[in-house]
PDB file of N, CA and C in Angstrom:
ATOM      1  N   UNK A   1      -7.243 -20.565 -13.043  1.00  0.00           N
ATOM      2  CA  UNK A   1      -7.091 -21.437 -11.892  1.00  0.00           C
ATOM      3  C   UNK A   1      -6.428 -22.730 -12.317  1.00  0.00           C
ATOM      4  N   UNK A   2      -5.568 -23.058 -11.456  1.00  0.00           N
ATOM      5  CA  UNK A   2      -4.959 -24.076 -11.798  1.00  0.00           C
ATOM      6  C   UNK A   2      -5.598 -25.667 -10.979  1.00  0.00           C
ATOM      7  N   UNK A   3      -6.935 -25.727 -10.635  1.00  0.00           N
ATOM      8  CA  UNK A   3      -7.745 -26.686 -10.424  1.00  0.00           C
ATOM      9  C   UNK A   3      -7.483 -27.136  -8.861  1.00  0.00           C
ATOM     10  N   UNK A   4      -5.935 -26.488  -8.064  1.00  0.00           N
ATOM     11  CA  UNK A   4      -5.980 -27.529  -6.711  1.00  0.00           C
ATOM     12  C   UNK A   4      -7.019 -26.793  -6.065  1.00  0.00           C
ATOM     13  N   UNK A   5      -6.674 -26.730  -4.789  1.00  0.00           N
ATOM     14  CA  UNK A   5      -7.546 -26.541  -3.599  1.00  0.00           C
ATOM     15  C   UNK A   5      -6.894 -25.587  -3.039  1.00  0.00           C
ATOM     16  N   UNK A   6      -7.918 -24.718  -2.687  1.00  0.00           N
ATOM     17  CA  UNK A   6      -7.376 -23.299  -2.102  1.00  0.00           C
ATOM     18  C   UNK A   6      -8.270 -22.706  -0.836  1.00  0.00           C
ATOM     19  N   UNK A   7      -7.669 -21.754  -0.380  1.00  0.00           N
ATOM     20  CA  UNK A   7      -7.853 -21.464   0.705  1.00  0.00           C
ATOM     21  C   UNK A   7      -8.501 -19.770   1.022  1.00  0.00           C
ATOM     22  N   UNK A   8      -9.450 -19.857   1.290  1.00  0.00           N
ATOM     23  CA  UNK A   8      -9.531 -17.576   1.636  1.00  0.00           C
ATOM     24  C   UNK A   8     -10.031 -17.449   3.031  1.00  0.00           C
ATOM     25  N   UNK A   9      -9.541 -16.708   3.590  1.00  0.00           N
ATOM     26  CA  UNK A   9      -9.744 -16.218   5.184  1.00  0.00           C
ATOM     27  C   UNK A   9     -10.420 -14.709   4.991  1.00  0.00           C
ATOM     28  N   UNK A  10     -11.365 -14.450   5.406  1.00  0.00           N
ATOM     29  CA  UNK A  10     -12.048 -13.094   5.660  1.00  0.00           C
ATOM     30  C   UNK A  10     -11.905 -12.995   7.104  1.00  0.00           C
ATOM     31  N   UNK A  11     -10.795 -11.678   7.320  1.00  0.00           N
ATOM     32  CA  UNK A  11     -10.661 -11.325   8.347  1.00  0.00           C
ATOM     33  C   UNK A  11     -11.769  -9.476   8.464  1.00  0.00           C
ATOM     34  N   UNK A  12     -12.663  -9.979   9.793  1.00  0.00           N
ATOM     35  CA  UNK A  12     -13.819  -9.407   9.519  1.00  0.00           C
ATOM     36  C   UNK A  12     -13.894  -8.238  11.322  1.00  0.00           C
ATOM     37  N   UNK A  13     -14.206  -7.504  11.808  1.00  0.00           N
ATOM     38  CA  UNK A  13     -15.081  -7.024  12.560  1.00  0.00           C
ATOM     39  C   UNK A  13     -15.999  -5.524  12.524  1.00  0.00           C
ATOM     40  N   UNK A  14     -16.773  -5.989  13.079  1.00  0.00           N
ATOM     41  CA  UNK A  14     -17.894  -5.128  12.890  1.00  0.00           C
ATOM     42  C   UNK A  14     -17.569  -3.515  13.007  1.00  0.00           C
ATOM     43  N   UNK A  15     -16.392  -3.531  14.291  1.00  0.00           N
ATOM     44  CA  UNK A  15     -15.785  -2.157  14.634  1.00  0.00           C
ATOM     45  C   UNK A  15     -15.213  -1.736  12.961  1.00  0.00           C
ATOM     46  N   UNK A  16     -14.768  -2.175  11.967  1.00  0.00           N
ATOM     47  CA  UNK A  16     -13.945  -1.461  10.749  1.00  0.00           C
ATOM     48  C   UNK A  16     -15.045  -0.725  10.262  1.00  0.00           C
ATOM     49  N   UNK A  17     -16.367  -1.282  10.467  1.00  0.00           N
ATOM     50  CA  UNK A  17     -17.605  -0.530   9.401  1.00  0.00           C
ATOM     51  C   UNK A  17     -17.832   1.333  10.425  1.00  0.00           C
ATOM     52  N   UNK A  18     -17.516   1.266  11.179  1.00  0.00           N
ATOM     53  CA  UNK A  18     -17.382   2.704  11.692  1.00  0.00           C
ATOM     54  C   UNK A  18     -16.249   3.163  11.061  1.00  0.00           C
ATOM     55  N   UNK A  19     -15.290   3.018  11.110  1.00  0.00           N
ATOM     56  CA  UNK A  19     -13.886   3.257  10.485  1.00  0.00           C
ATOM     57  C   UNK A  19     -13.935   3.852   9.002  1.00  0.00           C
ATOM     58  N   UNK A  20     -14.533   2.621   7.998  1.00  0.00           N
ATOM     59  CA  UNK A  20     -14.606   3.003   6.826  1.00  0.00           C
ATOM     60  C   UNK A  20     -15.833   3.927   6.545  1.00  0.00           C
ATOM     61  N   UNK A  21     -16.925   4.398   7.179  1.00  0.00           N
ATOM     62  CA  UNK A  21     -18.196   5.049   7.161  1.00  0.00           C
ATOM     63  C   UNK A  21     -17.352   6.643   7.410  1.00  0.00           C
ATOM     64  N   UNK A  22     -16.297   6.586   8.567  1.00  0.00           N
ATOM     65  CA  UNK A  22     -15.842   7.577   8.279  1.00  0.00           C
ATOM     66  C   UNK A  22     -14.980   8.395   7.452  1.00  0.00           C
ATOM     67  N   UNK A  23     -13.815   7.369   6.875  1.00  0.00           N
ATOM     68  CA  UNK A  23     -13.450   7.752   5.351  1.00  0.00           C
ATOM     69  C   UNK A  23     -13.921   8.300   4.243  1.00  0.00           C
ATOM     70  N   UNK A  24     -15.259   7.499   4.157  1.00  0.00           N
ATOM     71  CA  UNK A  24     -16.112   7.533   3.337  1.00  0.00           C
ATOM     72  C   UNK A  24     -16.761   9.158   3.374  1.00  0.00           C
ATOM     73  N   UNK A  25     -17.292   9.393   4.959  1.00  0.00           N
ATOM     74  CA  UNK A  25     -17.863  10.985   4.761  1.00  0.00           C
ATOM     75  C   UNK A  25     -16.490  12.226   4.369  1.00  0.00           C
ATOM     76  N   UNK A  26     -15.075  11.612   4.886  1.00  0.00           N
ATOM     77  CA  UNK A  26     -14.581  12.626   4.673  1.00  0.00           C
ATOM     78  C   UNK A  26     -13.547  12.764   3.428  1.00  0.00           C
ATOM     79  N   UNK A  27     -13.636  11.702   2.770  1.00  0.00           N
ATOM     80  CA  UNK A  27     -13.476  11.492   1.612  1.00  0.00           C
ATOM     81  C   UNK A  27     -13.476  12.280   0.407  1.00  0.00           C
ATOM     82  N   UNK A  28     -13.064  12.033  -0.370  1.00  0.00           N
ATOM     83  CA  UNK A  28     -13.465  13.102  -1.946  1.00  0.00           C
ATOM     84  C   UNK A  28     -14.930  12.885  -2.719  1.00  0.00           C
ATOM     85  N   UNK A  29     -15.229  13.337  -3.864  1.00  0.00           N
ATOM     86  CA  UNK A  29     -17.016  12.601  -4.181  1.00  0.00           C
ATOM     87  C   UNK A  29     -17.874  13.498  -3.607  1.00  0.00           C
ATOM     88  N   UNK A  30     -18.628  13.994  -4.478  1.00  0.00           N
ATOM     89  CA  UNK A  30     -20.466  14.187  -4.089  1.00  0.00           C
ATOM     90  C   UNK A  30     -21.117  13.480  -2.632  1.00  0.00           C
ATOM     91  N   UNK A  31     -22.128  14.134  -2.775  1.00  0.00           N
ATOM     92  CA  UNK A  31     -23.061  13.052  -1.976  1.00  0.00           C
ATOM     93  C   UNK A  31     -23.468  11.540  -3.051  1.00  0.00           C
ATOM     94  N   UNK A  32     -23.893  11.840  -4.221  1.00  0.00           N
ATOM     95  CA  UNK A  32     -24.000  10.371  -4.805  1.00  0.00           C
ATOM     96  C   UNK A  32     -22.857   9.301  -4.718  1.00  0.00           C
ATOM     97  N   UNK A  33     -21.768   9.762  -4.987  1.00  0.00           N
ATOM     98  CA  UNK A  33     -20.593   9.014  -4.801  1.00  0.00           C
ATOM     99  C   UNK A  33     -20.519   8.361  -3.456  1.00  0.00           C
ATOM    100  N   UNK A  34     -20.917   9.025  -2.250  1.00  0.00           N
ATOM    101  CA  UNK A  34     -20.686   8.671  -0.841  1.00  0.00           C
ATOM    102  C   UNK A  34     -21.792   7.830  -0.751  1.00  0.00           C
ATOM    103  N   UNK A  35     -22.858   7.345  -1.431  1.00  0.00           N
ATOM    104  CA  UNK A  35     -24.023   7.114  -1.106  1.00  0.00           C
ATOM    105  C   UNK A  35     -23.844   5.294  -2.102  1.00  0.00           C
ATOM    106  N   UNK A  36     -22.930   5.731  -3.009  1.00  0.00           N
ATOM    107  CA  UNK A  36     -22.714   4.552  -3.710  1.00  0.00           C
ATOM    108  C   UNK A  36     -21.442   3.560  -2.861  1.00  0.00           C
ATOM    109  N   UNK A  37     -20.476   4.100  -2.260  1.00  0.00           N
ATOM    110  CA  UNK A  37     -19.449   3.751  -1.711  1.00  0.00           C
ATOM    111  C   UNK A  37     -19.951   3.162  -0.221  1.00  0.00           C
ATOM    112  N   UNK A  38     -21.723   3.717   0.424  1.00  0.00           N
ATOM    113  CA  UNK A  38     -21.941   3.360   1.743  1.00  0.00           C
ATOM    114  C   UNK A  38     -22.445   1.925   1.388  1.00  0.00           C
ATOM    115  N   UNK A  39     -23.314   2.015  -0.064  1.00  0.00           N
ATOM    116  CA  UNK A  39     -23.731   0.793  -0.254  1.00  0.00           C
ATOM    117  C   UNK A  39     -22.897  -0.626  -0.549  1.00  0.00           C
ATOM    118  N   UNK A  40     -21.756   0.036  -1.458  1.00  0.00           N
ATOM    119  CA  UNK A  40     -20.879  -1.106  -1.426  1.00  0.00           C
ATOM    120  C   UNK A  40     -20.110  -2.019  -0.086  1.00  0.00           C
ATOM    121  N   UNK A  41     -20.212  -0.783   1.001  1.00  0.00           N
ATOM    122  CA  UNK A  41     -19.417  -1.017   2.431  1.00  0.00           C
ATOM    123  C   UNK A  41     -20.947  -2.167   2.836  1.00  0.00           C
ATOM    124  N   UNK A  42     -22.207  -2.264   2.379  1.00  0.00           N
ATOM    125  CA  UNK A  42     -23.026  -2.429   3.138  1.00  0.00           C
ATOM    126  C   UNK A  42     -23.194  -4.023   2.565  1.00  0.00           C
ATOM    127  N   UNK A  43     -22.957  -4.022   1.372  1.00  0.00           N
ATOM    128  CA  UNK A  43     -22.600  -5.235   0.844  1.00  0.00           C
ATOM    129  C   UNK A  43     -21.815  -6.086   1.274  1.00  0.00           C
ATOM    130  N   UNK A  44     -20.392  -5.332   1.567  1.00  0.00           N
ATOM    131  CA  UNK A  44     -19.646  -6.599   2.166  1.00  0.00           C
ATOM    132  C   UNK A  44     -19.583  -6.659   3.568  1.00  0.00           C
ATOM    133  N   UNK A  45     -20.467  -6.050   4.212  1.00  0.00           N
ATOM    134  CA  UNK A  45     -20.392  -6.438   5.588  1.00  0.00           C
ATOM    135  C   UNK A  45     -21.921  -7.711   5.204  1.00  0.00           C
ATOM    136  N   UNK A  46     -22.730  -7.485   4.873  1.00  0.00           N
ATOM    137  CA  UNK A  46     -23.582  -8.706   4.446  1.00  0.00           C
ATOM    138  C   UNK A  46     -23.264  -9.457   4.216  1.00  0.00           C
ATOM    139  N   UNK A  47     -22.251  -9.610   3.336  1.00  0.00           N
ATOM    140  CA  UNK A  47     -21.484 -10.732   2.760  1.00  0.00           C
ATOM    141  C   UNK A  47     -20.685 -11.886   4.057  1.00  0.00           C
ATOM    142  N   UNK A  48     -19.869 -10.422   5.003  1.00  0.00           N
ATOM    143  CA  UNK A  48     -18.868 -11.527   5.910  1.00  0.00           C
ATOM    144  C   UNK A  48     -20.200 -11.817   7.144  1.00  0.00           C
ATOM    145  N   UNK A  49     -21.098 -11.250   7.371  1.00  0.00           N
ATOM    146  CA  UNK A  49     -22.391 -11.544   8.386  1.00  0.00           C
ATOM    147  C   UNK A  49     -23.107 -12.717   7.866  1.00  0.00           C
ATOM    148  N   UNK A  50     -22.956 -13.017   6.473  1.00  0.00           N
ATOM    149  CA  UNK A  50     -24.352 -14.459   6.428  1.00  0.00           C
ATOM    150  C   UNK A  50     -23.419 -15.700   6.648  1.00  0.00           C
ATOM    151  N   UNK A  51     -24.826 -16.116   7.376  1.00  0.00           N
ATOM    152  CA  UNK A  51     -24.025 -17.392   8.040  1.00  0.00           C
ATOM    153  C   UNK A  51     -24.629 -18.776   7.615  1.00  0.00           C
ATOM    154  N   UNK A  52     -25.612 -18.682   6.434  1.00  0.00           N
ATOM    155  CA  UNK A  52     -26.616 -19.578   5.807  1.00  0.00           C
ATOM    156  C   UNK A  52     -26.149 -19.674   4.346  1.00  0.00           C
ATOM    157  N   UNK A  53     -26.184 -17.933   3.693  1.00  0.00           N
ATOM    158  CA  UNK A  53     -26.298 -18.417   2.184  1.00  0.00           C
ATOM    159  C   UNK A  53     -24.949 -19.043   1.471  1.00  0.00           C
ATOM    160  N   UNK A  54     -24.578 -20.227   0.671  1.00  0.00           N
ATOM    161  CA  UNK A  54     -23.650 -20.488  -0.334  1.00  0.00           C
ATOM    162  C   UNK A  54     -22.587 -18.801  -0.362  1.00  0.00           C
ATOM    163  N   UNK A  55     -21.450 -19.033   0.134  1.00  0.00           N
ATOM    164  CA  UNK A  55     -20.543 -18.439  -0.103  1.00  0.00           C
ATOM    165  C   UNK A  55     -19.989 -18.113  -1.603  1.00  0.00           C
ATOM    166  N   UNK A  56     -19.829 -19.229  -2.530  1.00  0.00           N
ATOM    167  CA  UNK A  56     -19.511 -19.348  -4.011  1.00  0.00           C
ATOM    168  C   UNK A  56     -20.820 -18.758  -5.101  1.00  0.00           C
ATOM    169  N   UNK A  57     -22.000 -18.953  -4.195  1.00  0.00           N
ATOM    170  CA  UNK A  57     -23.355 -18.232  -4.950  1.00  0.00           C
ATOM    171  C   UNK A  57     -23.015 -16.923  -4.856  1.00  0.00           C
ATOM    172  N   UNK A  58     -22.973 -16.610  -3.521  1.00  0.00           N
ATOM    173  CA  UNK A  58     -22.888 -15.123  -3.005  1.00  0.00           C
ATOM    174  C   UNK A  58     -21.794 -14.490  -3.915  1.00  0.00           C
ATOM    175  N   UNK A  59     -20.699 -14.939  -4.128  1.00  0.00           N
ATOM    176  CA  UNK A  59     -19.614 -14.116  -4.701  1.00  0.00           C
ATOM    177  C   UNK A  59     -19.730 -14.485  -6.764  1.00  0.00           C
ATOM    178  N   UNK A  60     -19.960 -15.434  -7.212  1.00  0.00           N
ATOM    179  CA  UNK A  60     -20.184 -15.643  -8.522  1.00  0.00           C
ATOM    180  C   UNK A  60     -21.399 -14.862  -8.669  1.00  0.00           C
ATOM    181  N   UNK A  61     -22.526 -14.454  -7.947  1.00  0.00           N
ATOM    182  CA  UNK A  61     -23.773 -13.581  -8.309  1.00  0.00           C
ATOM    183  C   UNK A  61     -22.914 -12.309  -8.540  1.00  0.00           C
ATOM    184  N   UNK A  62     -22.530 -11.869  -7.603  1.00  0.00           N
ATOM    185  CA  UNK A  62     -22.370  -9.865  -7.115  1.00  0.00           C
ATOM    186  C   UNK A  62     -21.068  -9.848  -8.983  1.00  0.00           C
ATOM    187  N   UNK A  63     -20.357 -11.162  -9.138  1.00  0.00           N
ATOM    188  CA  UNK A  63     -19.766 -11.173 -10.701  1.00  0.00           C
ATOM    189  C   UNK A  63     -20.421 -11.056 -11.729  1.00  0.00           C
ATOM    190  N   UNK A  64     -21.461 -11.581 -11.204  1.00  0.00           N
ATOM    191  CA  UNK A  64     -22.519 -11.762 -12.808  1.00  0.00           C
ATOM    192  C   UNK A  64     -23.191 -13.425 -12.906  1.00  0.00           C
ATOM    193  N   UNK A  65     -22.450 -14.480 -12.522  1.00  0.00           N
ATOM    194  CA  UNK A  65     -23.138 -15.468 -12.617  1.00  0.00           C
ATOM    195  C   UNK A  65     -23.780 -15.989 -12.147  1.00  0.00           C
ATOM    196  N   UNK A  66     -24.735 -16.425 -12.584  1.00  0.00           N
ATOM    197  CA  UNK A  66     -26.090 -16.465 -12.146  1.00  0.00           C
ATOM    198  C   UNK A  66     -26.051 -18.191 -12.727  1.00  0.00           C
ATOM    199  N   UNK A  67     -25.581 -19.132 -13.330  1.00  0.00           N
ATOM    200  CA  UNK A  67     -25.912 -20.457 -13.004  1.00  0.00           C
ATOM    201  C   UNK A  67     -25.105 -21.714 -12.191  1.00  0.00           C
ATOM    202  N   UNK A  68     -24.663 -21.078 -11.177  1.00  0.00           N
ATOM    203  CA  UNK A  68     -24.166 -21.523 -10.038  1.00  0.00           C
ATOM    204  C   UNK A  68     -25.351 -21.631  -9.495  1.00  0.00           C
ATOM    205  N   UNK A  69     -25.331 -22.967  -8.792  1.00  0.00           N
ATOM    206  CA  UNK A  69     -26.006 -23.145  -7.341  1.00  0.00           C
ATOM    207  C   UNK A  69     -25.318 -24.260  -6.062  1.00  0.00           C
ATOM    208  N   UNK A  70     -26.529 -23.930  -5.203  1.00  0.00           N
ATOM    209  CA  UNK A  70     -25.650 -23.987  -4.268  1.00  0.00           C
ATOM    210  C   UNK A  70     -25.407 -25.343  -3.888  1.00  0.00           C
ATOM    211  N   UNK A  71     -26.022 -26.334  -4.942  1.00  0.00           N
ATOM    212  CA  UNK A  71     -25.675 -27.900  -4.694  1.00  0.00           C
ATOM    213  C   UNK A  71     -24.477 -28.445  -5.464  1.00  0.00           C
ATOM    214  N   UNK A  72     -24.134 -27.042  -6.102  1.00  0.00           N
ATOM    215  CA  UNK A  72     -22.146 -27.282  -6.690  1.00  0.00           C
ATOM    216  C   UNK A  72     -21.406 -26.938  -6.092  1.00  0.00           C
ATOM    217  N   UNK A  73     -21.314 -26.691  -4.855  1.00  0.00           N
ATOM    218  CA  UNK A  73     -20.666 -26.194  -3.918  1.00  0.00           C
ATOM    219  C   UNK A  73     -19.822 -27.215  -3.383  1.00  0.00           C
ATOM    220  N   UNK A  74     -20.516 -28.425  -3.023  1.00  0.00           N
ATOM    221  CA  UNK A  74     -19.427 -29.671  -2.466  1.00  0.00           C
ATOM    222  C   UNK A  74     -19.465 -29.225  -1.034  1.00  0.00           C
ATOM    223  N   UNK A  75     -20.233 -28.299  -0.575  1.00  0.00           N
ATOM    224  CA  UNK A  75     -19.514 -28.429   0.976  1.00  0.00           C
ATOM    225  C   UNK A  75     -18.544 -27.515   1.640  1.00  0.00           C
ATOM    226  N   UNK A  76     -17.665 -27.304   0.197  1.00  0.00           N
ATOM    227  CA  UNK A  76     -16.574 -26.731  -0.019  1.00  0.00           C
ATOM    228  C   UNK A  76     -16.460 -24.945   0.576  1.00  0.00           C
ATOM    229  N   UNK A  77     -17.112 -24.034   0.849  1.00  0.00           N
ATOM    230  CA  UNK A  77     -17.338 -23.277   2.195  1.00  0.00           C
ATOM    231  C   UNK A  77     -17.865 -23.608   3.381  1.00  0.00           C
ATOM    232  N   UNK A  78     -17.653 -22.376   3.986  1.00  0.00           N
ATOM    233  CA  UNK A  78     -18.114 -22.306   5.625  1.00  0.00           C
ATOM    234  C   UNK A  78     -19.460 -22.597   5.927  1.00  0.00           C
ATOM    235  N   UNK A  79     -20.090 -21.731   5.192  1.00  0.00           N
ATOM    236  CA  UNK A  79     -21.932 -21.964   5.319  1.00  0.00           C
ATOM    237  C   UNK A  79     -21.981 -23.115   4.901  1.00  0.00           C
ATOM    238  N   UNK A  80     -21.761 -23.894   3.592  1.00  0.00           N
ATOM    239  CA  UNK A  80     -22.562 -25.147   3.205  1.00  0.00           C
ATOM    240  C   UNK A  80     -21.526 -26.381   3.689  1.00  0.00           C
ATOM    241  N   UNK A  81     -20.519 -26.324   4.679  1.00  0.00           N
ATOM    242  CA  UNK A  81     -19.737 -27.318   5.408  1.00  0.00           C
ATOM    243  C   UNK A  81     -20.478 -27.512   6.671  1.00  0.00           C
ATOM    244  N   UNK A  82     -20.908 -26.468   7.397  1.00  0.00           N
ATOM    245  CA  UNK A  82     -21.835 -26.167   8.213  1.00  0.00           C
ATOM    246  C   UNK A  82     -23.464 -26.781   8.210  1.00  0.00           C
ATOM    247  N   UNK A  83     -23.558 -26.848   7.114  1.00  0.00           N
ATOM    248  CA  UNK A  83     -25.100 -26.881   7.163  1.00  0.00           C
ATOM    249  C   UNK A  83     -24.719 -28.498   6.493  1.00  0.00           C
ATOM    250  N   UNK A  84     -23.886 -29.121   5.906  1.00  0.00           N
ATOM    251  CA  UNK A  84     -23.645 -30.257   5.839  1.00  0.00           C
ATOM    252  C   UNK A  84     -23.600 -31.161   7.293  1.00  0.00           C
ATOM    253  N   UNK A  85     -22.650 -29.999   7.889  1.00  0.00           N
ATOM    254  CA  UNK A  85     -22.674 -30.739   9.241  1.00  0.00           C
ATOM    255  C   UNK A  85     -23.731 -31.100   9.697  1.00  0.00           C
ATOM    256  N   UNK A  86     -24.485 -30.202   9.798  1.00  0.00           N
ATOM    257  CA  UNK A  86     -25.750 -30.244  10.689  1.00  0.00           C
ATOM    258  C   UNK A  86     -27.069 -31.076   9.589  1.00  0.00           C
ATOM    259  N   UNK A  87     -26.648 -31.390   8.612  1.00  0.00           N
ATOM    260  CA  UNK A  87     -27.920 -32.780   8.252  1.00  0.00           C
ATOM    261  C   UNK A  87     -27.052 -33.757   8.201  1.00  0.00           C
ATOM    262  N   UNK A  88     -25.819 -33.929   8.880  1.00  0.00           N
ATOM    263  CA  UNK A  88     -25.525 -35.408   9.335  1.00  0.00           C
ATOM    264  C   UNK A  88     -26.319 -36.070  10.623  1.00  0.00           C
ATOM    265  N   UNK A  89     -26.600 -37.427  10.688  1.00  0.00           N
ATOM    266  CA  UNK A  89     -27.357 -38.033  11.883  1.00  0.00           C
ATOM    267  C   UNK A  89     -26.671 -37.024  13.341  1.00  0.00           C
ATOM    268  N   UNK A  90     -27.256 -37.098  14.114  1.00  0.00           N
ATOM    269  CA  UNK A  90     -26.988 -36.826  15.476  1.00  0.00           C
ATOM    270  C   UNK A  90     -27.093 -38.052  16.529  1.00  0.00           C
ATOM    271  N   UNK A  91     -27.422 -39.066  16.075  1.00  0.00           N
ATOM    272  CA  UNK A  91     -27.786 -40.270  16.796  1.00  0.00           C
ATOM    273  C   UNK A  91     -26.934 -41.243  16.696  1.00  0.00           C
ATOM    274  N   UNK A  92     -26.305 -41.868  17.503  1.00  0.00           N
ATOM    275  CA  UNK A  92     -25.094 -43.170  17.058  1.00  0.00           C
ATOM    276  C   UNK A  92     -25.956 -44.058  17.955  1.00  0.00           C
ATOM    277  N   UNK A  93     -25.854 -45.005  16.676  1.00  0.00           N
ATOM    278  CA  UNK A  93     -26.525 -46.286  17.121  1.00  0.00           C
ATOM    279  C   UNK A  93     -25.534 -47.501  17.724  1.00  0.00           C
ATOM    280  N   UNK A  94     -26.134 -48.034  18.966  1.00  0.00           N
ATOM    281  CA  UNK A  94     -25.027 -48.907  19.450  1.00  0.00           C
ATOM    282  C   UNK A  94     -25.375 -50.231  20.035  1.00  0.00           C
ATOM    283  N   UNK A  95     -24.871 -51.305  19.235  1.00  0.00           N
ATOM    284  CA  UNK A  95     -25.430 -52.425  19.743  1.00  0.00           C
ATOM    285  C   UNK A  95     -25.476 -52.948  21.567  1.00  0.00           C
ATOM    286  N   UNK A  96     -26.116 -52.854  22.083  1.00  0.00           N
ATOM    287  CA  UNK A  96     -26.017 -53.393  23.532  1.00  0.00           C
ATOM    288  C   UNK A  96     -27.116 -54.634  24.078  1.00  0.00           C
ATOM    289  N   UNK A  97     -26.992 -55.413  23.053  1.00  0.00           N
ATOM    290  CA  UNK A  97     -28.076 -56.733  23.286  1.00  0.00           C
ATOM    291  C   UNK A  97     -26.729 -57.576  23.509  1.00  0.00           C
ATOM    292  N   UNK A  98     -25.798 -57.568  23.852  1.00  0.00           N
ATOM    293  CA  UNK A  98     -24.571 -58.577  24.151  1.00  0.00           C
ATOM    294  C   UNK A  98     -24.016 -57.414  25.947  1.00  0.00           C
ATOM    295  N   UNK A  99     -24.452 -56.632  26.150  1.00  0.00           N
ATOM    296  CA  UNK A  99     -24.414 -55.759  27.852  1.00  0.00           C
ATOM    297  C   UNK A  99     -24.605 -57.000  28.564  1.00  0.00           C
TER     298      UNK A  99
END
């Protein structure tokens, strides 16, 4: 990585997981093979469905790393830009002793 700032779009709907479920049965492979390939499909539909956990956790775990967390994130995904948002104040304070 060359350190700037980058960008990833997950283009996602729920209709493809019928789609690929059916590839999958008619596919080449055993039943174990089909059974390993449903789980991986089941993974990344988890993956584009959470709408809470650290995005950069989620994807550095399923790699292997495990000392990421999710307060190194910066914000810097969807979920933890989100949930930044939402522990900013909701209240604007406004002087009106001069009304």
């Amino acid at each position: 990585r060359d350190g700037l700032e980058a960008h990833c779009y997950l283009f996602y709907s729920y209709g493809d997981k019928n789609k690929l479920d059916a590839m999958i049965l008619k596919g080449e492979g055993d039943e174990a093979i089909k059974a390993e390939q449903r789980q991986q499909l089941l993974q990344v539909i988890s993956y584009a469905e959470d709408c809470f956990e650290c995005r950069r956790v989620l994807m550095l775990h399923y790699f292997g790393e495990r000392d990421f967390s999710r307060s190194e994130c910066g914000a810097t995904c969807d979920n933890c830009e989100r949930a930044s948002a939402a522990d900013a104040p909701t209240v604007q304070e406004t002087d009106v002793s001069n009304l």
